[in-house]
Protein backbone atom coordinates (compact mmCIF):
# COMPACT_ATOMS: atom_id res chain seq x y z
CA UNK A 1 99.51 100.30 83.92
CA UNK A 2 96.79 102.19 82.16
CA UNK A 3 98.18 103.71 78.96
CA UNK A 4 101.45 101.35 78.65
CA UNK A 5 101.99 101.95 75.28
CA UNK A 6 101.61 105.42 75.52
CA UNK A 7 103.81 105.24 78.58
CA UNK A 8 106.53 103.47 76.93
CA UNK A 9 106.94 105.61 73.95
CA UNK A 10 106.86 108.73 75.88
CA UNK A 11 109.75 107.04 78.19
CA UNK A 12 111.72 106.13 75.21
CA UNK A 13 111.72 110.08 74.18
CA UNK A 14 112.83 111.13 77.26
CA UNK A 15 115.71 108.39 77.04
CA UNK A 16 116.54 109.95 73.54
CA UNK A 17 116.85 113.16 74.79
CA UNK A 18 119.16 112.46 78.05
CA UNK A 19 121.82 110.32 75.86
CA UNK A 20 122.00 112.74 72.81
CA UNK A 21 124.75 115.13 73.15
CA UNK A 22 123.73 118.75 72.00
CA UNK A 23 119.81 120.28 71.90
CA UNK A 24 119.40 121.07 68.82
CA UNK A 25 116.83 121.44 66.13
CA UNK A 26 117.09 118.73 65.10
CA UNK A 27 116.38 116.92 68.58
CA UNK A 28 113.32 119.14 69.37
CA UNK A 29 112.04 118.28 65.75
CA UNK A 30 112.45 115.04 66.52
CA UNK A 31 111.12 114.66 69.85
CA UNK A 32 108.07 116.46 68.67
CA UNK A 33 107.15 113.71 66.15
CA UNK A 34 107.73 111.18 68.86
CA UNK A 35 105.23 112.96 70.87
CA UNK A 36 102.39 113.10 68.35
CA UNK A 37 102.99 110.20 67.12
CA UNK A 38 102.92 108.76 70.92
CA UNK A 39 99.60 111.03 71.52
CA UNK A 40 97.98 109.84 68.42
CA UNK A 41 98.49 106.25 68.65
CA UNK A 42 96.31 107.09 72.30
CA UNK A 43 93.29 108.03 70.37
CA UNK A 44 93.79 111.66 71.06
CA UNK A 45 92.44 114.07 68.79
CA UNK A 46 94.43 115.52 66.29
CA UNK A 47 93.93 119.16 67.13
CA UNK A 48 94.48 118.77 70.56
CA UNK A 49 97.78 117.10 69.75
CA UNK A 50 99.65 119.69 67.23
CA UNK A 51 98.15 122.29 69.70
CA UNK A 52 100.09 120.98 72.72
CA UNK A 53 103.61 119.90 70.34
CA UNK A 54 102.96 123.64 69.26
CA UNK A 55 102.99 124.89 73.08
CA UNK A 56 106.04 122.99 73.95
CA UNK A 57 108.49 123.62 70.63
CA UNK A 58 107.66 127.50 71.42
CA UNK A 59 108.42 127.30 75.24
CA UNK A 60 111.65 125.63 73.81
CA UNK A 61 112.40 128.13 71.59
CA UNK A 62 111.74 130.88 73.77
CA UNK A 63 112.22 130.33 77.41
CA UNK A 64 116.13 130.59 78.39
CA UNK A 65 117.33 127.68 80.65
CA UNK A 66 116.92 128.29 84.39
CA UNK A 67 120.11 128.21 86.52
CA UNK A 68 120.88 124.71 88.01
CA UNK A 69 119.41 123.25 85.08
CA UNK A 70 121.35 121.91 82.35
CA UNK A 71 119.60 122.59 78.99
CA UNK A 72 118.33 118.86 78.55
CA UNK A 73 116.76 118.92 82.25
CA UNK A 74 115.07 121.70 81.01
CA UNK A 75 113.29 120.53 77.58
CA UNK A 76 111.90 117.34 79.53
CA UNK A 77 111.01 119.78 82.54
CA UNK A 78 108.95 121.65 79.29
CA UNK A 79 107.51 118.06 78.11
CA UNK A 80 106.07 117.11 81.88
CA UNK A 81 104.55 120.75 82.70
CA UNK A 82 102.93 120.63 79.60
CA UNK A 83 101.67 117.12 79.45
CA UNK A 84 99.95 117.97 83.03
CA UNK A 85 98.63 120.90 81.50
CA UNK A 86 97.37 119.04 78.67
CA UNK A 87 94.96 116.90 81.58
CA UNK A 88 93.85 119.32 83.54
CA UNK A 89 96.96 120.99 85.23
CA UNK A 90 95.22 120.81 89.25
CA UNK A 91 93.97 117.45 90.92
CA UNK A 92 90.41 118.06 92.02
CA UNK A 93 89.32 117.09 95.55
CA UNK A 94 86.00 116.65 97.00
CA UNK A 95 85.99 117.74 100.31
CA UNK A 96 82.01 116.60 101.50
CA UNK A 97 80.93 119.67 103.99
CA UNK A 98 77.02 119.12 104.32
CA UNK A 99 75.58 116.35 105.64
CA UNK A 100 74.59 114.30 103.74
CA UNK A 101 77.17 114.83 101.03
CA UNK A 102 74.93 113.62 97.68
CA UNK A 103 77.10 112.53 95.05
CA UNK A 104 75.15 111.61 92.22
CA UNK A 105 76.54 109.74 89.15
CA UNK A 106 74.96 110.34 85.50
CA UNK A 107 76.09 108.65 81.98
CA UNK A 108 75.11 106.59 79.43
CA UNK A 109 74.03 102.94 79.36
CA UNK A 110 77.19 100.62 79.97
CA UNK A 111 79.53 103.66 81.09
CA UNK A 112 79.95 101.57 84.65
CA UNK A 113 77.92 103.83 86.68
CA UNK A 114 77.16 100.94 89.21
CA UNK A 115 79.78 99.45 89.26
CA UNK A 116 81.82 102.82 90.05
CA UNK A 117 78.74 103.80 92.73
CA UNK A 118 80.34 100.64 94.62
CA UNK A 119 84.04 101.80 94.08
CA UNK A 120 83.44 105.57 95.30
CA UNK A 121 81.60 104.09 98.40
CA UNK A 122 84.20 101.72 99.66
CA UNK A 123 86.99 104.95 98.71
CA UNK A 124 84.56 107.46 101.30
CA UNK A 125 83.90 104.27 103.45
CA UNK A 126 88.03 103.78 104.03
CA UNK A 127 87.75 107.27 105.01
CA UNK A 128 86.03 106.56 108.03
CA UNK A 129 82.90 108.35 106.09
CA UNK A 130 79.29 106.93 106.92
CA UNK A 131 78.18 105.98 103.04
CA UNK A 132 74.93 104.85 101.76
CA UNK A 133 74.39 104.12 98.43
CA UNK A 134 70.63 104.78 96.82
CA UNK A 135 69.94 102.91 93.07
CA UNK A 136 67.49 105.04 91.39
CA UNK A 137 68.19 103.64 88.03
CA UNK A 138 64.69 101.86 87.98
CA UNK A 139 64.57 100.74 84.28
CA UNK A 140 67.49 98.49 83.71
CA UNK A 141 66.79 94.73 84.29
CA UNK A 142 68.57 93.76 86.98
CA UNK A 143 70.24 96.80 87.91
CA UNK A 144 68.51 96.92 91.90
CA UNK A 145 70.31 93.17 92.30
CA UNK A 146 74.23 94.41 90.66
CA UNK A 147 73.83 97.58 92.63
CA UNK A 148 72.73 95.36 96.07
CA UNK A 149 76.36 93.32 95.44
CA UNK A 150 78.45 96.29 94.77
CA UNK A 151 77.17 97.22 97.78
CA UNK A 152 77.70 94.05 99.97
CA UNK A 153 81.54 94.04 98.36
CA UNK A 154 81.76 97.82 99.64
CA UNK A 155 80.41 96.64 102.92
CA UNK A 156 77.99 99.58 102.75
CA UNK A 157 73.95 99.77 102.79
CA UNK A 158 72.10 100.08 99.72
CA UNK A 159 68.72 101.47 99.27
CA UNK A 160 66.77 100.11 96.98
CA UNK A 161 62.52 99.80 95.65
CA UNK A 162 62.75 96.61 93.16
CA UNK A 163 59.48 97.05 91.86
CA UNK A 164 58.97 101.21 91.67
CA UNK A 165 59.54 102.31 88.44
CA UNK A 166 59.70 106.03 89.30
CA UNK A 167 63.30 106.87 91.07
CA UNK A 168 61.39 110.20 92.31
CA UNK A 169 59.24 107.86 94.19
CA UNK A 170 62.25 105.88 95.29
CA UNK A 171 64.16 109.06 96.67
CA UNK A 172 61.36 110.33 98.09
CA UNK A 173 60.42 107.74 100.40
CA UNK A 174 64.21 107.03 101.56
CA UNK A 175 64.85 110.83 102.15
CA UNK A 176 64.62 111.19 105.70
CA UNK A 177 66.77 108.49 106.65
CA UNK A 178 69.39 108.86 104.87
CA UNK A 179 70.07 112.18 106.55
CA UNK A 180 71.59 110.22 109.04
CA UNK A 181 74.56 109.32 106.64
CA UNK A 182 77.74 111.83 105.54
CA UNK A 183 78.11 110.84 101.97
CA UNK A 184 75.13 109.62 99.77
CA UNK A 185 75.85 107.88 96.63
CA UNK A 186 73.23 107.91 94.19
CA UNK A 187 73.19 105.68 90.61
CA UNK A 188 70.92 106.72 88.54
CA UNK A 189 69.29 105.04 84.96
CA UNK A 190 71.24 105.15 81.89
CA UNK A 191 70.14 105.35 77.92
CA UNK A 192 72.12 103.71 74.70
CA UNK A 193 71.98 107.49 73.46
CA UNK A 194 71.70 111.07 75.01
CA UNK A 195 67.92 110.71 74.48
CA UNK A 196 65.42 113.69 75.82
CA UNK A 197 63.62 111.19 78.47
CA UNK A 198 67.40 110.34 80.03
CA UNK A 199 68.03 114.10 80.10
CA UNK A 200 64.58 115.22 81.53
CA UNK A 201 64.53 112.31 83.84
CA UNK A 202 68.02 113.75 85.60
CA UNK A 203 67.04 117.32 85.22
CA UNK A 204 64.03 116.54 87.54
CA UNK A 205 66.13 114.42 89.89
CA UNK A 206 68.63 117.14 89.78
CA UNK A 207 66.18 119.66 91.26
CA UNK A 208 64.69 117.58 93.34
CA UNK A 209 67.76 115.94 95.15
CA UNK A 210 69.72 118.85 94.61
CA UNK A 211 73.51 117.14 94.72
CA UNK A 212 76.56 118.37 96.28
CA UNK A 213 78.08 116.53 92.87
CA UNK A 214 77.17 115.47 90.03
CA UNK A 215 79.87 113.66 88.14
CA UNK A 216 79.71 111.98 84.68
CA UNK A 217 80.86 108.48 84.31
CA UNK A 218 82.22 108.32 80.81
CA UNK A 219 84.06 104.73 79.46
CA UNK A 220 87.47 104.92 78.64
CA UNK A 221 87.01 102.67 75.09
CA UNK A 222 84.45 105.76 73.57
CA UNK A 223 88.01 107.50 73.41
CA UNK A 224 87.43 111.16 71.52
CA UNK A 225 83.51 110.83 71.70
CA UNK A 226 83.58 111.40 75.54
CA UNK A 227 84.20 115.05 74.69
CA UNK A 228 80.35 115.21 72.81
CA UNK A 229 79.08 113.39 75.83
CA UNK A 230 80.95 115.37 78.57
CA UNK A 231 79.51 119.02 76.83
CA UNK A 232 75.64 118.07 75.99
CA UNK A 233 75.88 116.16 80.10
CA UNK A 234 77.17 119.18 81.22
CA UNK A 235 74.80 121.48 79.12
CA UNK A 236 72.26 119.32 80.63
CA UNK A 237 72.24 119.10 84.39
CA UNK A 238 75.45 121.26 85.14
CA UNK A 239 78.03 118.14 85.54
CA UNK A 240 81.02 119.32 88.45
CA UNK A 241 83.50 116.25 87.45
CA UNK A 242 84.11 113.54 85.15
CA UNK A 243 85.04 109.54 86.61
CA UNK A 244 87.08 107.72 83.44
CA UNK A 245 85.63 104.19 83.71
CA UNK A 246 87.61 100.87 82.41
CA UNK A 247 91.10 102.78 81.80
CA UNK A 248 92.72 99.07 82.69
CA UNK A 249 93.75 98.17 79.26
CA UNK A 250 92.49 100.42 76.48
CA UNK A 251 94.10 102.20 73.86
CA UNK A 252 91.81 104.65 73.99
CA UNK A 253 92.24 105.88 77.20
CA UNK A 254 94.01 108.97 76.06
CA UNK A 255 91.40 110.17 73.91
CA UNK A 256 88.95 109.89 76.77
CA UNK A 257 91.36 111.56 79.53
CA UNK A 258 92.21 114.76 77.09
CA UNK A 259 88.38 115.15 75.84
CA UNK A 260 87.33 115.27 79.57
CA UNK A 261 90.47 117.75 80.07
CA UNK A 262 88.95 119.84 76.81
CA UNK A 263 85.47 120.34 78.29
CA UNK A 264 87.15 121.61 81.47
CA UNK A 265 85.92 119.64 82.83
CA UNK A 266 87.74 117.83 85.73
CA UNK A 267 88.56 114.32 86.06
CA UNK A 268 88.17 113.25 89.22
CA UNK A 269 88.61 109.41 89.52
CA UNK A 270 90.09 106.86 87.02
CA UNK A 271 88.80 103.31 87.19
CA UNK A 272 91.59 101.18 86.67
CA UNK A 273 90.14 97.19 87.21
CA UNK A 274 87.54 95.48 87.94
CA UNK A 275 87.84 95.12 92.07
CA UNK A 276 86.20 96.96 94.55
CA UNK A 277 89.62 99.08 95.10
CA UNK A 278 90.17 99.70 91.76
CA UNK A 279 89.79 103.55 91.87
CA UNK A 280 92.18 106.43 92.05
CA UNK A 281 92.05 109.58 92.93
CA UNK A 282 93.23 111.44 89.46
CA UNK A 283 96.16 113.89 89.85
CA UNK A 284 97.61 114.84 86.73
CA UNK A 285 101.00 115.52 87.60
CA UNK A 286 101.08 111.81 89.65
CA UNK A 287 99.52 110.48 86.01
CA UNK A 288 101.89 111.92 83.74
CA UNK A 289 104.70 111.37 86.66
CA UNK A 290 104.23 107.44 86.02
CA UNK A 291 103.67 107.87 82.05
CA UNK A 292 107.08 109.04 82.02
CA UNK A 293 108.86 106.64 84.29
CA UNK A 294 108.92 109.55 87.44
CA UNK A 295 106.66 107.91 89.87
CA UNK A 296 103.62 108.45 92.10
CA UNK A 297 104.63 108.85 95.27
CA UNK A 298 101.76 110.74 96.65
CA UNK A 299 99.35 107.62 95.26
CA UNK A 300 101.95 105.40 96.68
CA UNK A 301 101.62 106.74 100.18
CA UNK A 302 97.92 107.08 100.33
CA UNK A 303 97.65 103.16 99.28
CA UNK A 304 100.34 102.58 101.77
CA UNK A 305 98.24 103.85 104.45
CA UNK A 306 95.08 102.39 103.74
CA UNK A 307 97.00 98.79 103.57
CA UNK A 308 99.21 98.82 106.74
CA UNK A 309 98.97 100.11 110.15
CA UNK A 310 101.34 102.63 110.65
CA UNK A 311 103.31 101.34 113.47
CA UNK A 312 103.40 97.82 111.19
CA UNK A 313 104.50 99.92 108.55
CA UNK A 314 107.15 101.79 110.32
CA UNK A 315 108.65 98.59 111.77
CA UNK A 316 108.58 96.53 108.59
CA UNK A 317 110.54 99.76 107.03
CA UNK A 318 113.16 99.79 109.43
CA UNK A 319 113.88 96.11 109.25
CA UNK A 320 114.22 96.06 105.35
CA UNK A 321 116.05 99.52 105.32
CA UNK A 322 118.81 97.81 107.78
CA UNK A 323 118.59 94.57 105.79
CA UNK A 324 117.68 92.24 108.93
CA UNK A 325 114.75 91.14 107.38
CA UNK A 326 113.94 87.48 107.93
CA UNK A 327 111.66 85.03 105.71
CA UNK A 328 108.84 86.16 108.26
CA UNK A 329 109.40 89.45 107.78
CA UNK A 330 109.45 88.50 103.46
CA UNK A 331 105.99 87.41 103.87
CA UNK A 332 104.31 90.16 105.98
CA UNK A 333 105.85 92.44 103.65
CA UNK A 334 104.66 90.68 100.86
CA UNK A 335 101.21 90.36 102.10
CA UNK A 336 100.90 93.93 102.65
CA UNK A 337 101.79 95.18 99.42
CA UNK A 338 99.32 92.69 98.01
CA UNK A 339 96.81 94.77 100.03
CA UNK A 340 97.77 97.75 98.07
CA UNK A 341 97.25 96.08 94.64
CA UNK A 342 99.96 94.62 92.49
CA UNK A 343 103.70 95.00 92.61
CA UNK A 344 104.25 95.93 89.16
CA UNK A 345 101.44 98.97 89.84
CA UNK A 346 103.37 99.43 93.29
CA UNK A 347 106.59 99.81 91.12
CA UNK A 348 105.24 102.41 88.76
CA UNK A 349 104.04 104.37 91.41
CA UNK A 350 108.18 104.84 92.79
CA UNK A 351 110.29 107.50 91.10
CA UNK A 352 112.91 105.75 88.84
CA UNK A 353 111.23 102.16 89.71
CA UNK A 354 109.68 101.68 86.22
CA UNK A 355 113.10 102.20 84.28
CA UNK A 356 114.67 98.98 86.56
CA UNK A 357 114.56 95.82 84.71
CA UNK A 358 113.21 93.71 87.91
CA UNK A 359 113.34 90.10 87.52
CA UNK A 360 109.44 89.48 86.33
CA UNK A 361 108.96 87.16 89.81
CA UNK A 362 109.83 89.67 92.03
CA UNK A 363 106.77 91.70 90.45
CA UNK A 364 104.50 88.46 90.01
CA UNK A 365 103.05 87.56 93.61
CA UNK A 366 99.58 86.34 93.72
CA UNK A 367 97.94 85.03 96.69
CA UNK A 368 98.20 81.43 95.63
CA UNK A 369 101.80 81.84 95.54
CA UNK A 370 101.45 83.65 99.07
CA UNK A 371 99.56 81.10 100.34
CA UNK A 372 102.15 78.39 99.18
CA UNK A 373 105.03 80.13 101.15
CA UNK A 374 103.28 80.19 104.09
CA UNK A 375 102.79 76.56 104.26
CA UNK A 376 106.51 75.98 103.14
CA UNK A 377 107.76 77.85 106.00
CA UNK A 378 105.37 76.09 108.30
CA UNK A 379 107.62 73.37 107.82
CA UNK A 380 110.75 75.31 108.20
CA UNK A 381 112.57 75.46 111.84
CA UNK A 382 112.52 78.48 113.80
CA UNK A 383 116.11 78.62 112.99
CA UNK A 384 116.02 78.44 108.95
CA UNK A 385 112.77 80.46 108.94
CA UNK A 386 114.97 83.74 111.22
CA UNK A 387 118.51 82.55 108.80
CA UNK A 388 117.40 81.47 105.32
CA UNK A 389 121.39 81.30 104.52
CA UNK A 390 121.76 77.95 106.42
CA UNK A 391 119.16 76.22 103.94
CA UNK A 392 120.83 73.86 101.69
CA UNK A 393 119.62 71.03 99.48
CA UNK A 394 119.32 68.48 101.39
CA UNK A 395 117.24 71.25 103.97
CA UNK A 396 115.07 71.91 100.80
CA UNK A 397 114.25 68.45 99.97
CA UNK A 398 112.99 67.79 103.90
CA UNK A 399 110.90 71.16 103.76
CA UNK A 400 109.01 69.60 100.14
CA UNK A 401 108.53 66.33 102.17
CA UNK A 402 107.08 68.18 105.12
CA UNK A 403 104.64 70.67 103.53
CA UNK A 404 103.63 69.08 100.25
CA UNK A 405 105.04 71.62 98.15
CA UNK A 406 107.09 71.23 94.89
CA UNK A 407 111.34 71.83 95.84
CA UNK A 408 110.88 74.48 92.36
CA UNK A 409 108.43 76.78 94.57
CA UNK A 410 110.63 76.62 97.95
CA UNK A 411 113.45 77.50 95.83
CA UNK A 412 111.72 80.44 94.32
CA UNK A 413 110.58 82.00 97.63
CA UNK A 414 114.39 81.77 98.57
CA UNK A 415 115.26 83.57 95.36
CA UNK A 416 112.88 86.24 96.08
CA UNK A 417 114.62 86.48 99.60
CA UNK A 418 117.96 87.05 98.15
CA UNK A 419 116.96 89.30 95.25
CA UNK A 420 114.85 91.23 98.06
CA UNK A 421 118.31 91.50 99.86
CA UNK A 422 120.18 91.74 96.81
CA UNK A 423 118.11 95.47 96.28
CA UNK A 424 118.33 96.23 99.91
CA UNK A 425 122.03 96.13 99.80
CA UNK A 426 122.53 98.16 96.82
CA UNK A 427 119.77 101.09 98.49
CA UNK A 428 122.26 100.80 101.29
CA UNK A 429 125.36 101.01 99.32
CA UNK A 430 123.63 104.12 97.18
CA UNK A 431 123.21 106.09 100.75
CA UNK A 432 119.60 106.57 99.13
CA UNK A 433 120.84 107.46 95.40
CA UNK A 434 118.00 105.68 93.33
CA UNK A 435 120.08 106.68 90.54
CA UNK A 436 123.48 105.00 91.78
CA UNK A 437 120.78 101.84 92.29
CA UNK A 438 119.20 102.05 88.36
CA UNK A 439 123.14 102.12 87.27
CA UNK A 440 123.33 98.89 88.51
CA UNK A 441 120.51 97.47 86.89
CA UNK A 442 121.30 98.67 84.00
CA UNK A 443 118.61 101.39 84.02
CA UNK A 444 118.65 105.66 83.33
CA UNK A 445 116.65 108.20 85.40
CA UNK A 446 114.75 110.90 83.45
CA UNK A 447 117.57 113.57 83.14
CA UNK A 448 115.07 116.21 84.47
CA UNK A 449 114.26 114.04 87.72
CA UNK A 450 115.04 115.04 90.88
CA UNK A 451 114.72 112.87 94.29
């Protein structure tokens, strides 16, 4: 996950608070340090961190403990609301109601611009949204060819003018038809600095195209400088959101999140990989949720549905909920949760998940392992493949013979059937208790966290 160092320390507070036995001073002094120290290590500024450890030790301090609360559910109830504060409090949606919808993306030279034009077209596309994306930054080499990929990988049409070096030009003779689409995405030129040509070349566009909205794509490893470049953008042509490029693996990321949250500006959309998918809606409550081991559920269920028909959905559920799941039923399961990225980010995304110690090969799937299984069970009867129980060595050794594949790999997709039914039959045994199911592995939920 984005942020895991910042995530971990911030879970390992809330784990000091739920074992200690009394709230005192002395645990609210101490959970303060852990916070800025957590915060700081992010990259966020200093200011912005003793101003938020300030909020929270006087909510502490002064707010008496609601009733069904116990007094440690409430100080980690304090640490989330304030943490979401901290990034913006609201998730900000754009809901496109003129047609076409111009979304038009400004920053500095390597921020990711076309790279994330590509990203927000396939999110729209998925949407069952007619997108068209329109490359007006005419003065970076080779920018007309990345932006006619990103394109192709969002399975969306580009319009482009390789050899016009004016993108007023290039709008202007492409206006007309793209009124036919709902959401225009437009990429537009980039400078190393905030020089005055960048910023008079996008005021002109900006009257001229006139966009629905105009949203800054700022890099996540500037950390605190995006707040400089989020102000003089938004000085500039009136900026309505902020997209955090390259969160995947940063330290910085914080600094960049919180300077965004500083201008007011909102964050709209984290980038967190390299893939066509790899963009998220921003919520801060679902972000701070899975910094503190509480889960994403609403992300969850919106990459659930993009992934798997719902009646293929519904149908899978009900199998693994009963536990008459088959190897068959393993694999299409499997296969559709690689659809909505990868298990450990499908983990994080569950309340309580992140606190389980699951065995590292339940989490580890990749499609060449995917693609191994199938063939092993190609080679499997009809009866071993619908009752994996009956499999023994001597079945193992005629299944490596048959497909090819090493007897260490067929026994691994059998462990991953057991383990799979191993955590069925604990859900099961819970009646739905995720914490009964953590005790088990070992594992705490957040004291404040409710199901």
């Amino acid at each position: 996950m984005v942020l895991d160092n910042l995530g971990d320390s911030l879970k390992s507070t809330l784990k000091k608070i739920a074992s200690s036995i009394f709230v005192d001073d002395k645990l609210i002094n101490e959970l303060i340090k852990d916070i800025q120290r957590a915060l700081l290590q992010a990259d966020v500024n200093v200011q912005l961190v003793f101003d938020l450890s300030n909020k929270i030790k006087e909510r502490i301090k002064k707010e008496e403990t609601p009733s069904g609360l116990t007094k440690k559910e409430h100080l980690i109830n304090i640490v989330y609301e304030e943490l979401v504060n901290f990034l913006g409090k609201e998730q900000y949606k754009i809901e496109p109601k003129e047609k076409p919808f111009k979304i038009m993306l400004v920053g500095l030279f390597g921020s990711g611009k076309t790279t994330t034009a590509g990203k927000l077209a396939k999110y729209f596309a998925k949407r069952g949204n007619k997108v068209a994306l329109l490359g007006l930054d005419t003065h970076r080499p080779a920018a007309m060819e990345q932006i006619e990929q990103v394109a192709k990988q969002a399975n969306v049409p580009c319009f482009i003018k390789k050899n016009e070096k004016n993108p007023i030009l290039v709008y202007n003779e492409y206006k007309d038809e793209l009124k036919k689409y709902d959401i225009l995405i437009i990429d537009t030129s980039g400078r190393d600095a905030l020089s005055k040509d960048l910023i008079d070349e996008i005021e002109k566009l900006n009257e001229l195209i006139k966009p629905s909205e105009n949203l800054l794509v700022i890099s996540a490893d500037i950390g605190q400088a995006a707040q400089k470049q989020a102000e003089q953008f938004h000085k500039s042509c009136n900026i309505s959101g902020v997209i955090v490029s390259k969160m995947d693996g940063t330290a910085k990321g914080g600094g960049a999140l919180t300077a965004c949250a500083a201008t007011k500006a909102p964050i709209i959309f984290i980038g967190v990989g390299e893939k066509i998918d790899d963009l998220e809606h921003f919520s801060p409550k679902g972000f701070v949720g899975r910094l503190l081991g509480m889960g994403d559920l609403e992300a969850l269920l919106e990459k659930a549905k993009e992934a798997i028909k719902g009646e293929d959905a519904e149908d899978l559920g009900k199998k693994f909920l009963k536990g008459e799941f088959n190897l068959l039923d393993l694999y299409e399961q499997m296969s559709a949760m690689k659809k909505m990225g990868s298990l450990q980010k499908i983990v994080e995304m569950i309340p309580g998940f992140s606190s389980l110690q699951l065995p590292k090969e339940m989490l580890d799937v990749q499609e060449d392992k995917l693609e191994k299984w199938k063939i092993v069970m190609m080679s499997m009867t009809k009866k071993e493949l619908e009752d994996p129980e009956i499999i023994t060595v001597e079945r193992v050794d005629r299944i490596s013979k048959g497909s090819g594949i090493p007897t260490s790999t067929i026994r691994e997709l059998l462990k991953q059937y057991h383990q799979s039914k191993k955590l069925v039959k604990m859900f099961k045994g819970s009646k739905g208790d995720i914490s009964k199911v953590m005790k088990k592995f070992g594992g705490k939920m957040p004291a404040g966290f409710k199901m």
